[in-house]
PDB file of N, CA and C in Angstrom:
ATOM      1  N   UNK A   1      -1.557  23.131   2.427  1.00  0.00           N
ATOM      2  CA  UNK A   1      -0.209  22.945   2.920  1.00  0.00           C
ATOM      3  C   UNK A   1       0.575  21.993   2.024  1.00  0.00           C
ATOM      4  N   UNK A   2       0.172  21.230   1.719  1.00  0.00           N
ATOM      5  CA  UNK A   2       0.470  20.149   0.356  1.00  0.00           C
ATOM      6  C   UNK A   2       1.302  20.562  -0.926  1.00  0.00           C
ATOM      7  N   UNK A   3       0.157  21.994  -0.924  1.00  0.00           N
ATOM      8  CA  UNK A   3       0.750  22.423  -2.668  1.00  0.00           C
ATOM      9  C   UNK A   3       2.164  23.110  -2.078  1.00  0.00           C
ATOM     10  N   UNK A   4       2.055  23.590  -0.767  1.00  0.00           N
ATOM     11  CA  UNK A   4       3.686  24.317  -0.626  1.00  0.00           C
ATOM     12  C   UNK A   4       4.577  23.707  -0.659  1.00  0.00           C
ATOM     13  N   UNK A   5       3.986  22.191  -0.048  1.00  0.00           N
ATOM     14  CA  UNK A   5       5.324  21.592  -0.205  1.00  0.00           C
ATOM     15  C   UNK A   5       5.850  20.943  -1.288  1.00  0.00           C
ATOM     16  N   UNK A   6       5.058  21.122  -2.551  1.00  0.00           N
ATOM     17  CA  UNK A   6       5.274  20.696  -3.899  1.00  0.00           C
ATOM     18  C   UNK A   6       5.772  21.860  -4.311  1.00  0.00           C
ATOM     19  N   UNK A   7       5.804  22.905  -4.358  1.00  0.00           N
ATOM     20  CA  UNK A   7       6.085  24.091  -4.901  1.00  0.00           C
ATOM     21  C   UNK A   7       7.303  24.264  -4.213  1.00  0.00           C
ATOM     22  N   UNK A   8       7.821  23.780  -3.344  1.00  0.00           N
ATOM     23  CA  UNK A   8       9.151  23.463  -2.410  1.00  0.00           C
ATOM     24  C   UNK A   8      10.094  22.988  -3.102  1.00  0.00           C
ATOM     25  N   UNK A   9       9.536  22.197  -2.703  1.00  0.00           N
ATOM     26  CA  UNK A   9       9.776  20.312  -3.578  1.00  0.00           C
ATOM     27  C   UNK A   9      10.847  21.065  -5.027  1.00  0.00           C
ATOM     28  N   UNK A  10       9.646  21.612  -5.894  1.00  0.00           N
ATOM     29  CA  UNK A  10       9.736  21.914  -7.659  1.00  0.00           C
ATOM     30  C   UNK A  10      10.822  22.869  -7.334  1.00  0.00           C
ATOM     31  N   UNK A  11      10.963  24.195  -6.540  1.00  0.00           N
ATOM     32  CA  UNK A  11      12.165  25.069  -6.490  1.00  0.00           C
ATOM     33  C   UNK A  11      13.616  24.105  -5.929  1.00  0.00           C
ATOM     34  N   UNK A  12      13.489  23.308  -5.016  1.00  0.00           N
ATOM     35  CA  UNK A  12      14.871  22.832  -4.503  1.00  0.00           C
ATOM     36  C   UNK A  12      15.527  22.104  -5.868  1.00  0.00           C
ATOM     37  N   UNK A  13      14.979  22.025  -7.001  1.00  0.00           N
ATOM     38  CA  UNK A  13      15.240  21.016  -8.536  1.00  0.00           C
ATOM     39  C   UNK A  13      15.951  21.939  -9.404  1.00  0.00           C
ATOM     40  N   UNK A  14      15.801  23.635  -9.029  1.00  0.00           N
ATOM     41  CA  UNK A  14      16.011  24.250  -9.763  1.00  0.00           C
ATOM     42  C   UNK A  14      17.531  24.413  -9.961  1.00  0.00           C
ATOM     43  N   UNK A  15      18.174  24.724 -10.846  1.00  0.00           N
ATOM     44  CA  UNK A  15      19.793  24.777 -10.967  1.00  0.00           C
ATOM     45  C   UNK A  15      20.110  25.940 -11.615  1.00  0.00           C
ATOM     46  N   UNK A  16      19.209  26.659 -11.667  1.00  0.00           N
ATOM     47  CA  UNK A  16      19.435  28.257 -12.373  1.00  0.00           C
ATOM     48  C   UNK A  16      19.712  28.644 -11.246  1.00  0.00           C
ATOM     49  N   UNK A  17      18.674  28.680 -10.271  1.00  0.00           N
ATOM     50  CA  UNK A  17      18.023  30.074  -9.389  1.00  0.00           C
ATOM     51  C   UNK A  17      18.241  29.066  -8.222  1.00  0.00           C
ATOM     52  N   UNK A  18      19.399  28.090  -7.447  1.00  0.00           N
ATOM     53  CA  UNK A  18      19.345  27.186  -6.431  1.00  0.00           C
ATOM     54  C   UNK A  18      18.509  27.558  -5.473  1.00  0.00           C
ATOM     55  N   UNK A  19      17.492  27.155  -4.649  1.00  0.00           N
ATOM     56  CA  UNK A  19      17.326  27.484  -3.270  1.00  0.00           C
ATOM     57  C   UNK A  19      17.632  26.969  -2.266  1.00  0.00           C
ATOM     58  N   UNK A  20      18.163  27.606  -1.173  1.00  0.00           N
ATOM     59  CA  UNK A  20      18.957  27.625  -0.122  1.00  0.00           C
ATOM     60  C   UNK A  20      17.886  27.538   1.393  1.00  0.00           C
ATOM     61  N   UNK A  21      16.590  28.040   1.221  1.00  0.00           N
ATOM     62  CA  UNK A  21      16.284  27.807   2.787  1.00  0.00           C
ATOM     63  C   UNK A  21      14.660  28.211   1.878  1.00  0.00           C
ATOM     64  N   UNK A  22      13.900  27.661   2.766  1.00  0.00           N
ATOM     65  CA  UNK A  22      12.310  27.362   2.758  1.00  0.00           C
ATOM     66  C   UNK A  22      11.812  27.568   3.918  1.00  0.00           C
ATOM     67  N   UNK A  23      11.318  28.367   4.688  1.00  0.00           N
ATOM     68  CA  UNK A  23      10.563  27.868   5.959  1.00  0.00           C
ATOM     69  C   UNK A  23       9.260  28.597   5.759  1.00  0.00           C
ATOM     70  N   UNK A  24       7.997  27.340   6.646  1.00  0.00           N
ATOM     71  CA  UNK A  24       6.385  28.132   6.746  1.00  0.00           C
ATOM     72  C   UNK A  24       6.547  29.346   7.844  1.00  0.00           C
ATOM     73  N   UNK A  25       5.857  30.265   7.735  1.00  0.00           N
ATOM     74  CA  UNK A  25       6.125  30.768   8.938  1.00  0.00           C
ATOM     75  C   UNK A  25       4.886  31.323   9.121  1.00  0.00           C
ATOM     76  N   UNK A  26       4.791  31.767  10.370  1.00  0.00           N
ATOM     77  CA  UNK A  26       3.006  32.057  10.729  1.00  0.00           C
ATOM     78  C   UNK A  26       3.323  33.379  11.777  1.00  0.00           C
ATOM     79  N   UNK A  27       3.463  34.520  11.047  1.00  0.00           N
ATOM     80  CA  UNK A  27       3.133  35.866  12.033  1.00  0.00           C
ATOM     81  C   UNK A  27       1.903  35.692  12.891  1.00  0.00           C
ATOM     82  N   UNK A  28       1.498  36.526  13.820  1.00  0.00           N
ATOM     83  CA  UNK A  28       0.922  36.617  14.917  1.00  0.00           C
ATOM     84  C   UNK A  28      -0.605  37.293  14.452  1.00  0.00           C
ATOM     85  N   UNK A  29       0.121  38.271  13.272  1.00  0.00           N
ATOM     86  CA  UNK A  29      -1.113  38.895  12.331  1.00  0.00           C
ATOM     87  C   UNK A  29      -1.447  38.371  10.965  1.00  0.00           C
ATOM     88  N   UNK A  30      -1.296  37.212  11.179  1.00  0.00           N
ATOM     89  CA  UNK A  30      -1.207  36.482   9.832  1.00  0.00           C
ATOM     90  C   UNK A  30      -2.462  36.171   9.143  1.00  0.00           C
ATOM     91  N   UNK A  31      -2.867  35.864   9.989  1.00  0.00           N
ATOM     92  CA  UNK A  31      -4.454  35.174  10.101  1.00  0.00           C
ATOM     93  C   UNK A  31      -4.735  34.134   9.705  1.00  0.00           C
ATOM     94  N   UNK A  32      -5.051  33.764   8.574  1.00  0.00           N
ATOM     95  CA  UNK A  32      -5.288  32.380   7.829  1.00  0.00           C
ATOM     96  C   UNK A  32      -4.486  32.279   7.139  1.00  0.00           C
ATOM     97  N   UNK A  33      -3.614  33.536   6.162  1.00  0.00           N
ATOM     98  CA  UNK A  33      -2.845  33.041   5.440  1.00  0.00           C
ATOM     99  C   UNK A  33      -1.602  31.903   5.251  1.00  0.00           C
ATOM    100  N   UNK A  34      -0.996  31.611   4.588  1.00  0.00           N
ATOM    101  CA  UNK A  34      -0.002  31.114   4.226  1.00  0.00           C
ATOM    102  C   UNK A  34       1.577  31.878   3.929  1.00  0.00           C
ATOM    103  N   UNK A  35       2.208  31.824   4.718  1.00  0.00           N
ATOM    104  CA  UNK A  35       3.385  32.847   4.411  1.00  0.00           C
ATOM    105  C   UNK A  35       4.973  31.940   4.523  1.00  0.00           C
ATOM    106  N   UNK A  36       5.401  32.226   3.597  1.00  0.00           N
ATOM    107  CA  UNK A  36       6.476  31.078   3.206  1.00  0.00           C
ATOM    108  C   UNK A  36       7.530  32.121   2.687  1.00  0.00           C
ATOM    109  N   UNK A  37       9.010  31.795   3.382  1.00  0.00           N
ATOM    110  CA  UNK A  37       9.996  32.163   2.955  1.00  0.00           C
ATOM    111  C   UNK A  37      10.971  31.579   2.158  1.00  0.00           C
ATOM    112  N   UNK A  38      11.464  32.185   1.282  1.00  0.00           N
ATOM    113  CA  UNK A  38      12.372  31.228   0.294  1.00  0.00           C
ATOM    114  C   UNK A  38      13.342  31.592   0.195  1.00  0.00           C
ATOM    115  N   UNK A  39      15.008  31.992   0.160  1.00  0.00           N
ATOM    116  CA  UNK A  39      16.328  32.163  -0.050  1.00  0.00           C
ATOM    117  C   UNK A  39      16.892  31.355  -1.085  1.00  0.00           C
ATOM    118  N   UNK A  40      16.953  32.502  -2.265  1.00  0.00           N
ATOM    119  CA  UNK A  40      17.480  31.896  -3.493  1.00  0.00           C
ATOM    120  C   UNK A  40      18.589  31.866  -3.812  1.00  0.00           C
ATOM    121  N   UNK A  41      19.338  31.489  -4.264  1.00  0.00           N
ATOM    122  CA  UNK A  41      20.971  32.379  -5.118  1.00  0.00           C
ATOM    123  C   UNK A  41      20.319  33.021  -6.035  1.00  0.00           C
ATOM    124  N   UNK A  42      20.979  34.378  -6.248  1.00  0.00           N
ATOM    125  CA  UNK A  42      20.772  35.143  -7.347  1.00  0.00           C
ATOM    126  C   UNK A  42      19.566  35.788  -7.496  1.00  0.00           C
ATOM    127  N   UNK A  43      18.721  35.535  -6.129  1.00  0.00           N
ATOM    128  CA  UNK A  43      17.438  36.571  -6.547  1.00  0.00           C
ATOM    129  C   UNK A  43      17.833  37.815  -6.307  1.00  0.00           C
ATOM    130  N   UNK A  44      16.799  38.528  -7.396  1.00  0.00           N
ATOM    131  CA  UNK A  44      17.100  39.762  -7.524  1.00  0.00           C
ATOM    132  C   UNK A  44      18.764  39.998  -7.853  1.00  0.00           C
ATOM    133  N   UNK A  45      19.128  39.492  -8.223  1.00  0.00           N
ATOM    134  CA  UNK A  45      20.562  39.908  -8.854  1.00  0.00           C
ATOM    135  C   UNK A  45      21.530  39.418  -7.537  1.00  0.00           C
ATOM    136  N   UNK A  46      21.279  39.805  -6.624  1.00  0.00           N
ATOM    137  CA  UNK A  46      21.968  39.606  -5.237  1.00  0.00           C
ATOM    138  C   UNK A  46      21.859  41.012  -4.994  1.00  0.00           C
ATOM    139  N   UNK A  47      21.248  42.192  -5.368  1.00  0.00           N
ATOM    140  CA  UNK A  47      21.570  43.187  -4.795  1.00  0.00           C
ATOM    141  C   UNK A  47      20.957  42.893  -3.320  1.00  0.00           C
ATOM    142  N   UNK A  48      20.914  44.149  -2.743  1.00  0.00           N
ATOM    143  CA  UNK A  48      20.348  44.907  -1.208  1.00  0.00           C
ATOM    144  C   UNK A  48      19.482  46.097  -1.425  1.00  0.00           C
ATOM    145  N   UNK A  49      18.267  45.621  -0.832  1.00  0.00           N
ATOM    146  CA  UNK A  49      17.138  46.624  -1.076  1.00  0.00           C
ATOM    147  C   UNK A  49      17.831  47.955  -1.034  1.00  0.00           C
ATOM    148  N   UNK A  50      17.604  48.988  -1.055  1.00  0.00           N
ATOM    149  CA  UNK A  50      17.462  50.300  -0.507  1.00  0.00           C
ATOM    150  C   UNK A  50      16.610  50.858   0.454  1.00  0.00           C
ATOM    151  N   UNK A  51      15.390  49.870   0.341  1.00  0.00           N
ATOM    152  CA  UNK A  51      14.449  50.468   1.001  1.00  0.00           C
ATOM    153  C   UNK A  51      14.509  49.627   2.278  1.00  0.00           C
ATOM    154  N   UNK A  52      15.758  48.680   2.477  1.00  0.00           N
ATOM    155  CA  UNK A  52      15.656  47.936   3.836  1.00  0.00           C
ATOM    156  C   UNK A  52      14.766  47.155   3.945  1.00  0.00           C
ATOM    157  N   UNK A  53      14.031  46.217   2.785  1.00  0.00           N
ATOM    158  CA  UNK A  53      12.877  45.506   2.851  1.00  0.00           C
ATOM    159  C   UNK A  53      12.938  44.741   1.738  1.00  0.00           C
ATOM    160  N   UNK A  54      12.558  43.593   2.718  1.00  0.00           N
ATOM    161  CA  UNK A  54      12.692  42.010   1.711  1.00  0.00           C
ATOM    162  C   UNK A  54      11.753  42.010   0.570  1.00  0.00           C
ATOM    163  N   UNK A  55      11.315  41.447  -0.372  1.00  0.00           N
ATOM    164  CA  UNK A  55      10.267  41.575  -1.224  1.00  0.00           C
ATOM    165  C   UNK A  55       9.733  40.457  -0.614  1.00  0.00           C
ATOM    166  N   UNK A  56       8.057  41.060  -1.466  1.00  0.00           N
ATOM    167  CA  UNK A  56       7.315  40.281  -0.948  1.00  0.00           C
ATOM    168  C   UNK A  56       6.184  40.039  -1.784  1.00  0.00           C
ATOM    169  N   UNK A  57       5.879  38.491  -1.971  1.00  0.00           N
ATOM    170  CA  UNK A  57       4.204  38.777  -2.992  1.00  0.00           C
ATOM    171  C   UNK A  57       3.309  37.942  -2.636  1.00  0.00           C
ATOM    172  N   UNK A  58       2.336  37.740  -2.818  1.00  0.00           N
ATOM    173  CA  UNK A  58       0.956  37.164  -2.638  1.00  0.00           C
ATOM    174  C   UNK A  58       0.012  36.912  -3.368  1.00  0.00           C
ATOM    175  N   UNK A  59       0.000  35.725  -3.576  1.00  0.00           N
ATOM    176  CA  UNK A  59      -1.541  35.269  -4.592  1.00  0.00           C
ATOM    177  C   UNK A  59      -2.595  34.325  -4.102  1.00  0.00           C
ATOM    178  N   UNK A  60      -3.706  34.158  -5.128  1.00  0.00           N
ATOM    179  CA  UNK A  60      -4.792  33.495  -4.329  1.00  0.00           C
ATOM    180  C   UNK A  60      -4.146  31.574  -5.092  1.00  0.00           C
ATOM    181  N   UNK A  61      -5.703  31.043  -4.955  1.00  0.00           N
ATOM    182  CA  UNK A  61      -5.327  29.381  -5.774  1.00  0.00           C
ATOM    183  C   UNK A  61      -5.229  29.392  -7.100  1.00  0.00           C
ATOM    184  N   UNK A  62      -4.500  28.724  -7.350  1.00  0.00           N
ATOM    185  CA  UNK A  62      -3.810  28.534  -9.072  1.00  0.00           C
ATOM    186  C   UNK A  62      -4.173  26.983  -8.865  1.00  0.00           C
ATOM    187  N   UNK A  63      -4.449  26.440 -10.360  1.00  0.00           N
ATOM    188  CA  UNK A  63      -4.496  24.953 -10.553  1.00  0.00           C
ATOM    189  C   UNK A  63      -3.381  24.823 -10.216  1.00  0.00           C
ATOM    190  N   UNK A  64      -2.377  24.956 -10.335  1.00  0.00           N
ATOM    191  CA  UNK A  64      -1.268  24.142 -10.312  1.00  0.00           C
ATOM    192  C   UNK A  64      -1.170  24.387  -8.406  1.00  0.00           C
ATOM    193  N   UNK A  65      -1.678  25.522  -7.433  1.00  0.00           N
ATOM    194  CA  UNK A  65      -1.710  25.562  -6.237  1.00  0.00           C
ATOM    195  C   UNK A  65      -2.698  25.742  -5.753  1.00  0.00           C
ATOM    196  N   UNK A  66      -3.788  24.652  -5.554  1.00  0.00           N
ATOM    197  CA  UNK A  66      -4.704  25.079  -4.923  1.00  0.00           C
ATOM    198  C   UNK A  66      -5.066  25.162  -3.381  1.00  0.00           C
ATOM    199  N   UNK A  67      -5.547  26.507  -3.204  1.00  0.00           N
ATOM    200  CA  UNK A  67      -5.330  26.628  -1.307  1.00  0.00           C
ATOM    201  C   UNK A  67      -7.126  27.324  -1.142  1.00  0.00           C
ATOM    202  N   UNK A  68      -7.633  26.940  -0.099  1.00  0.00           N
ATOM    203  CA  UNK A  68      -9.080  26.769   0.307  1.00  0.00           C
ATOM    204  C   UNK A  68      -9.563  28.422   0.159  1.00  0.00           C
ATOM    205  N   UNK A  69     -10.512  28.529   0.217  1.00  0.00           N
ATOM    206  CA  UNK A  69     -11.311  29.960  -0.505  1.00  0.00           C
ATOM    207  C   UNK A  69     -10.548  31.083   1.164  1.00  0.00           C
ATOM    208  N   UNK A  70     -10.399  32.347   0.083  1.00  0.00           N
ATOM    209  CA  UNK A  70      -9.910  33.457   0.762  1.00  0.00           C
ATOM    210  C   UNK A  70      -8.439  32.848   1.347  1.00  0.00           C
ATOM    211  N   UNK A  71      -8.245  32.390   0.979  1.00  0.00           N
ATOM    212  CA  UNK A  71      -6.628  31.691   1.518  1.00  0.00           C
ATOM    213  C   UNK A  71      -5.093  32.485   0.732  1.00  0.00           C
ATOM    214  N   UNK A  72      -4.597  33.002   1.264  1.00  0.00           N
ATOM    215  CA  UNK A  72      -3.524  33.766  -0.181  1.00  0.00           C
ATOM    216  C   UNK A  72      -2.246  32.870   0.202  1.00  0.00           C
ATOM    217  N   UNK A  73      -0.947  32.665  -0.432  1.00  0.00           N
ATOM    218  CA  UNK A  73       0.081  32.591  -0.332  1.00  0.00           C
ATOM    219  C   UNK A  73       1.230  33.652  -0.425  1.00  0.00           C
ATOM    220  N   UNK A  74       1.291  34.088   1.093  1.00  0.00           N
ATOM    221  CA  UNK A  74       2.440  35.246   0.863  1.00  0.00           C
ATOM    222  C   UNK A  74       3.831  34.821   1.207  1.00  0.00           C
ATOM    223  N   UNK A  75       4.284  35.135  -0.171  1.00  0.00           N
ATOM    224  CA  UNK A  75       5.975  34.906  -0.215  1.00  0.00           C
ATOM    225  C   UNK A  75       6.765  36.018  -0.445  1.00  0.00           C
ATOM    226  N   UNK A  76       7.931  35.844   1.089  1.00  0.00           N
ATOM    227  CA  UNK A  76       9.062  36.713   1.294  1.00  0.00           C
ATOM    228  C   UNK A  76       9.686  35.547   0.310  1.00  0.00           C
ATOM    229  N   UNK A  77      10.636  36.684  -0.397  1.00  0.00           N
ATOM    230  CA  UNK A  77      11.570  35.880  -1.558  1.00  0.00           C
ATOM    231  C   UNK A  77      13.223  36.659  -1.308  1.00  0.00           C
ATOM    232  N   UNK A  78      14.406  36.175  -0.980  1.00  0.00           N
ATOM    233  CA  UNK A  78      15.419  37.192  -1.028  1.00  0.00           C
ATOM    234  C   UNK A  78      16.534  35.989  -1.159  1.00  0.00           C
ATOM    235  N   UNK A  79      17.684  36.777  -1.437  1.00  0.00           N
ATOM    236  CA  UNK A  79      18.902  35.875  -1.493  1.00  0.00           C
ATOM    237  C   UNK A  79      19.815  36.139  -0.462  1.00  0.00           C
ATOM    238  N   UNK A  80      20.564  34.946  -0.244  1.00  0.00           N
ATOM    239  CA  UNK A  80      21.408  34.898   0.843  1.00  0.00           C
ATOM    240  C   UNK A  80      22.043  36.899   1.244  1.00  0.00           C
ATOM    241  N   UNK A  81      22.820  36.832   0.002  1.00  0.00           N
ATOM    242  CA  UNK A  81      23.140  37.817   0.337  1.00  0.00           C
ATOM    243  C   UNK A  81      22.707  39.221   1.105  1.00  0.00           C
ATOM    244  N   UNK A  82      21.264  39.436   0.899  1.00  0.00           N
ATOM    245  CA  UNK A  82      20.411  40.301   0.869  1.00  0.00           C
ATOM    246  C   UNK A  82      19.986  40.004   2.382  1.00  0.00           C
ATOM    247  N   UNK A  83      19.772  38.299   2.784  1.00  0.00           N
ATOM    248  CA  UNK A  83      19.427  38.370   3.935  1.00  0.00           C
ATOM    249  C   UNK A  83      20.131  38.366   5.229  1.00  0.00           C
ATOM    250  N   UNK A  84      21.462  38.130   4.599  1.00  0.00           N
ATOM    251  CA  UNK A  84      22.514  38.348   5.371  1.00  0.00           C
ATOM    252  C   UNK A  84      22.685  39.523   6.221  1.00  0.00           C
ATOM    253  N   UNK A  85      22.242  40.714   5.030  1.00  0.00           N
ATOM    254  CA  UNK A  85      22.366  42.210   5.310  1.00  0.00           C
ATOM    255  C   UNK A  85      21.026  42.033   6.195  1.00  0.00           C
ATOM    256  N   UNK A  86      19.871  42.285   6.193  1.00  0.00           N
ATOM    257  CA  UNK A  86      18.758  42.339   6.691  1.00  0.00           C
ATOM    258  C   UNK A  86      18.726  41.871   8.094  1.00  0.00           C
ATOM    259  N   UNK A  87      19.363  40.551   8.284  1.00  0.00           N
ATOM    260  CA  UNK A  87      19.505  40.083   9.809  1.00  0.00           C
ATOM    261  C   UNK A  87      20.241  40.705  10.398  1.00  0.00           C
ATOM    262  N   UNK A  88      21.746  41.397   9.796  1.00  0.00           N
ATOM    263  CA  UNK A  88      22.651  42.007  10.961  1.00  0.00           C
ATOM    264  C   UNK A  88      21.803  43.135  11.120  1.00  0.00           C
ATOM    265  N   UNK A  89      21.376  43.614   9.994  1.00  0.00           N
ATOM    266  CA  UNK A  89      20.447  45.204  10.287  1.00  0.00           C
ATOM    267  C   UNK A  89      19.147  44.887  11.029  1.00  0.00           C
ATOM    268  N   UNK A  90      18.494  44.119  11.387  1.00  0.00           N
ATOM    269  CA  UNK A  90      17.565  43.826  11.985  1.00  0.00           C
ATOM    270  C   UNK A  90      16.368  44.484  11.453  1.00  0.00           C
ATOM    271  N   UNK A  91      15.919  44.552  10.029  1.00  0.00           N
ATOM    272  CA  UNK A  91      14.931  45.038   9.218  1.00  0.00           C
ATOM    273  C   UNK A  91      13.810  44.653   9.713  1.00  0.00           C
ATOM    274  N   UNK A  92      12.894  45.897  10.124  1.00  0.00           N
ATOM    275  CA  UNK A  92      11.503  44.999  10.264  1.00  0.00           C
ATOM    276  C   UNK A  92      10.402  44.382   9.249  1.00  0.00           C
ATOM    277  N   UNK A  93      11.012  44.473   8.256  1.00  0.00           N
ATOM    278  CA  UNK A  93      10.423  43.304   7.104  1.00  0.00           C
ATOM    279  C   UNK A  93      10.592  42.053   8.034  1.00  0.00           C
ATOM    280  N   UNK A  94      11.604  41.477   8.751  1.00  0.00           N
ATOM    281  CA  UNK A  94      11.981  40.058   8.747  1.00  0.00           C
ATOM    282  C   UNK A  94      11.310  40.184  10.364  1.00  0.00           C
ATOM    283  N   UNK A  95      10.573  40.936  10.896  1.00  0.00           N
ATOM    284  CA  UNK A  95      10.316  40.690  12.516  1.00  0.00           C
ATOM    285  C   UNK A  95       9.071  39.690  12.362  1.00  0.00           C
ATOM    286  N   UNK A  96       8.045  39.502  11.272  1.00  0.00           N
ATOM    287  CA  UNK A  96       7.000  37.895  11.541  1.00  0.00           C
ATOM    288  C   UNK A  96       8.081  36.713  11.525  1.00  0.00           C
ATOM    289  N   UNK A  97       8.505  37.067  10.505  1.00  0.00           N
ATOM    290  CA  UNK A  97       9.767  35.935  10.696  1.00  0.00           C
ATOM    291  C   UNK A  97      10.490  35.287  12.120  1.00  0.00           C
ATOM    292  N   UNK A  98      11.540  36.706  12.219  1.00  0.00           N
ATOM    293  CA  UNK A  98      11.757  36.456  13.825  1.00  0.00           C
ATOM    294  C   UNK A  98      10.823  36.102  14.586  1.00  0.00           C
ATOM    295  N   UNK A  99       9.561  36.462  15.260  1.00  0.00           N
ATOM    296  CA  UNK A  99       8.731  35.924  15.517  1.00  0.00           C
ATOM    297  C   UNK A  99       8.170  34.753  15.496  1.00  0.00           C
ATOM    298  N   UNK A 100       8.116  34.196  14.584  1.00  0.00           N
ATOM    299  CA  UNK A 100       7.763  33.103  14.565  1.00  0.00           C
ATOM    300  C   UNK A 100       8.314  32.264  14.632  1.00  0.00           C
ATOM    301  N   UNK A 101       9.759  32.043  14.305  1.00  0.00           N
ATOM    302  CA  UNK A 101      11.199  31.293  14.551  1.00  0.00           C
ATOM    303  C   UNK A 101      10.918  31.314  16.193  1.00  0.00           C
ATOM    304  N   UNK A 102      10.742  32.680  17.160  1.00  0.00           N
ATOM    305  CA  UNK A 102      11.071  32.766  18.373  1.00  0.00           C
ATOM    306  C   UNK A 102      10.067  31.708  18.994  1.00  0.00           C
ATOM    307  N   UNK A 103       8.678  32.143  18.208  1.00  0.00           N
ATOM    308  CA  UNK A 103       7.144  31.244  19.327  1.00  0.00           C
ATOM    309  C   UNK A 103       7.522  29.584  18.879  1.00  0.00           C
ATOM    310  N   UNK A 104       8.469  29.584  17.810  1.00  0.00           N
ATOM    311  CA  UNK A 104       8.599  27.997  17.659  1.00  0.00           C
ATOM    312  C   UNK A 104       7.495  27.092  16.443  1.00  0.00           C
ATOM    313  N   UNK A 105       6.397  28.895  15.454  1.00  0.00           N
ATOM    314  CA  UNK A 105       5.864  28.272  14.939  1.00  0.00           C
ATOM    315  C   UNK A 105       6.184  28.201  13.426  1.00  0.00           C
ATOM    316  N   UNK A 106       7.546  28.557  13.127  1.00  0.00           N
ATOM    317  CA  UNK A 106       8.117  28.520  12.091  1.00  0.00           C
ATOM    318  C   UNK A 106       8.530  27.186  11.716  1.00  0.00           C
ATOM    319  N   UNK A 107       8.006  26.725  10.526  1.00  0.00           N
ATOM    320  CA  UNK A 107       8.397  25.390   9.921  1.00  0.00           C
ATOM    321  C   UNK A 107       9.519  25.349   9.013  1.00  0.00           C
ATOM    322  N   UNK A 108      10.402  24.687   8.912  1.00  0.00           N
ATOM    323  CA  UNK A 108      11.481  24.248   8.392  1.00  0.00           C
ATOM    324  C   UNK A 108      11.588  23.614   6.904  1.00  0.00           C
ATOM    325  N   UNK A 109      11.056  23.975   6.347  1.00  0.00           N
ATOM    326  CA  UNK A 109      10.613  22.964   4.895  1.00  0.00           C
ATOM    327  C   UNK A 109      12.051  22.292   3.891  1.00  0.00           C
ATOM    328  N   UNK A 110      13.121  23.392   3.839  1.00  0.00           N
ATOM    329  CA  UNK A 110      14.321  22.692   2.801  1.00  0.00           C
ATOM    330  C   UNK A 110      15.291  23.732   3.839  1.00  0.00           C
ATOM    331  N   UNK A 111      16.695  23.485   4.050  1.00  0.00           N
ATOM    332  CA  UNK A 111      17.619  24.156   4.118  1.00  0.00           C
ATOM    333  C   UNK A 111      18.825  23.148   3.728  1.00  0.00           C
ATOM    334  N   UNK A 112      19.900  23.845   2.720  1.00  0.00           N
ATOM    335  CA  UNK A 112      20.939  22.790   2.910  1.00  0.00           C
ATOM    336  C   UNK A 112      22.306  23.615   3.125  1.00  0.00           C
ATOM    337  N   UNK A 113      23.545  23.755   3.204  1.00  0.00           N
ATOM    338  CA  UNK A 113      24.499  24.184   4.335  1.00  0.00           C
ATOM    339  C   UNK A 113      24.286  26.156   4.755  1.00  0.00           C
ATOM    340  N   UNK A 114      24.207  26.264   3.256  1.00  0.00           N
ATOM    341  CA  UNK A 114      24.114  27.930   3.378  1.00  0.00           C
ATOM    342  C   UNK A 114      22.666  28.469   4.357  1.00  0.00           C
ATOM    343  N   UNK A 115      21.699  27.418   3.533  1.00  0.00           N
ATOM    344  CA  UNK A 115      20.330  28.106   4.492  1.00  0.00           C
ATOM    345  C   UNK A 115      20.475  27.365   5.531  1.00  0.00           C
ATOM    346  N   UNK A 116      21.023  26.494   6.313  1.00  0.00           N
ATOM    347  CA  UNK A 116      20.677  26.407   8.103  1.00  0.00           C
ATOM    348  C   UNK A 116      21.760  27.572   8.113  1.00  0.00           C
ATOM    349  N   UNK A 117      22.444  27.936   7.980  1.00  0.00           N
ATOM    350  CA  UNK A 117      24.009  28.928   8.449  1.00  0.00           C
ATOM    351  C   UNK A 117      23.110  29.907   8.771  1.00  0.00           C
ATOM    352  N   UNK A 118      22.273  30.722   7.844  1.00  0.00           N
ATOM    353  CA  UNK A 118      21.446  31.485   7.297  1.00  0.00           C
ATOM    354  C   UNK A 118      20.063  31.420   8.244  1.00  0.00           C
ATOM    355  N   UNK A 119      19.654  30.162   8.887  1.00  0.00           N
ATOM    356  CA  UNK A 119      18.378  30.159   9.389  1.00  0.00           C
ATOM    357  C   UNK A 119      18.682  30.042  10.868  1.00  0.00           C
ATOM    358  N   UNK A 120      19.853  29.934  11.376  1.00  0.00           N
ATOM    359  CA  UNK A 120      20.849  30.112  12.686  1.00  0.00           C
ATOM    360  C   UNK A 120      20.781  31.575  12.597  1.00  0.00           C
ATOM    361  N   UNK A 121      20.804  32.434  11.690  1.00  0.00           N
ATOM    362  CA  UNK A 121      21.100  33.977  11.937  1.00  0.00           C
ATOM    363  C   UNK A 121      19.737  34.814  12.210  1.00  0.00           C
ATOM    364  N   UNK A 122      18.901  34.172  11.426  1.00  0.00           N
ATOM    365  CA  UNK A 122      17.671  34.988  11.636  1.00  0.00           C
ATOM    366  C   UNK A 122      16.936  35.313  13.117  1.00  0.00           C
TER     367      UNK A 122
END
């Protein structure tokens, strides 16, 4: 949990690619993993999927992140814009999300004006 929040930490510094909202979030089918959302400016260009679905990736421990054996880090990655669309459309990419915002076990890690606006919508 440590390295996420360094890997938090290292994206909120960024001034290319700003990020706007961070939260842990823990689906119901999650299991052990680690699943962390991030809202960038400019990811992915700002387009809007086509396919109605947030991206998403997952890896195991890296030196620079190390997380306990069989442990992955899965990251939803999208930009405001993109998630803007996704919440009014109610994509079920974003329902662990919702979910977990709803059970209260969604953690809050960075938001600053755009991502609470943004983490009010989800």
């Amino acid at each position: 949990m440590a390295g996420v929040k360094s890997l938090v930490e290292a994206h909120k510094h960024r001034h290319d690619e700003p990020l706007h909202l961070a939260v842990l979030f823990h689906p119901p089918r999650g299991g052990k993993h680690l699943h962390l959302l991030e809202v960038i400016a400019g990811f992915g260009g700002g387009t809007i999927s086509r396919e109605k679905r947030v991206f998403q990736v997952g890896f195991g421990s890296t030196p620079d992140l190390p997380l306990p054996p069989h442990v992955e880090l899965r990251m939803t990655l999208t930009s405001p814009e993109e998630l803007d669309v996704a919440v009014r459309n109610k994509w079920p990419s974003l329902k662990p999300i919702r979910e977990s915002k709803s059970d209260q076990s969604a953690e809050l890690l960075w938001a600053d004006a755009i991502g609470k606006r943004l983490w009010k919508m989800v």
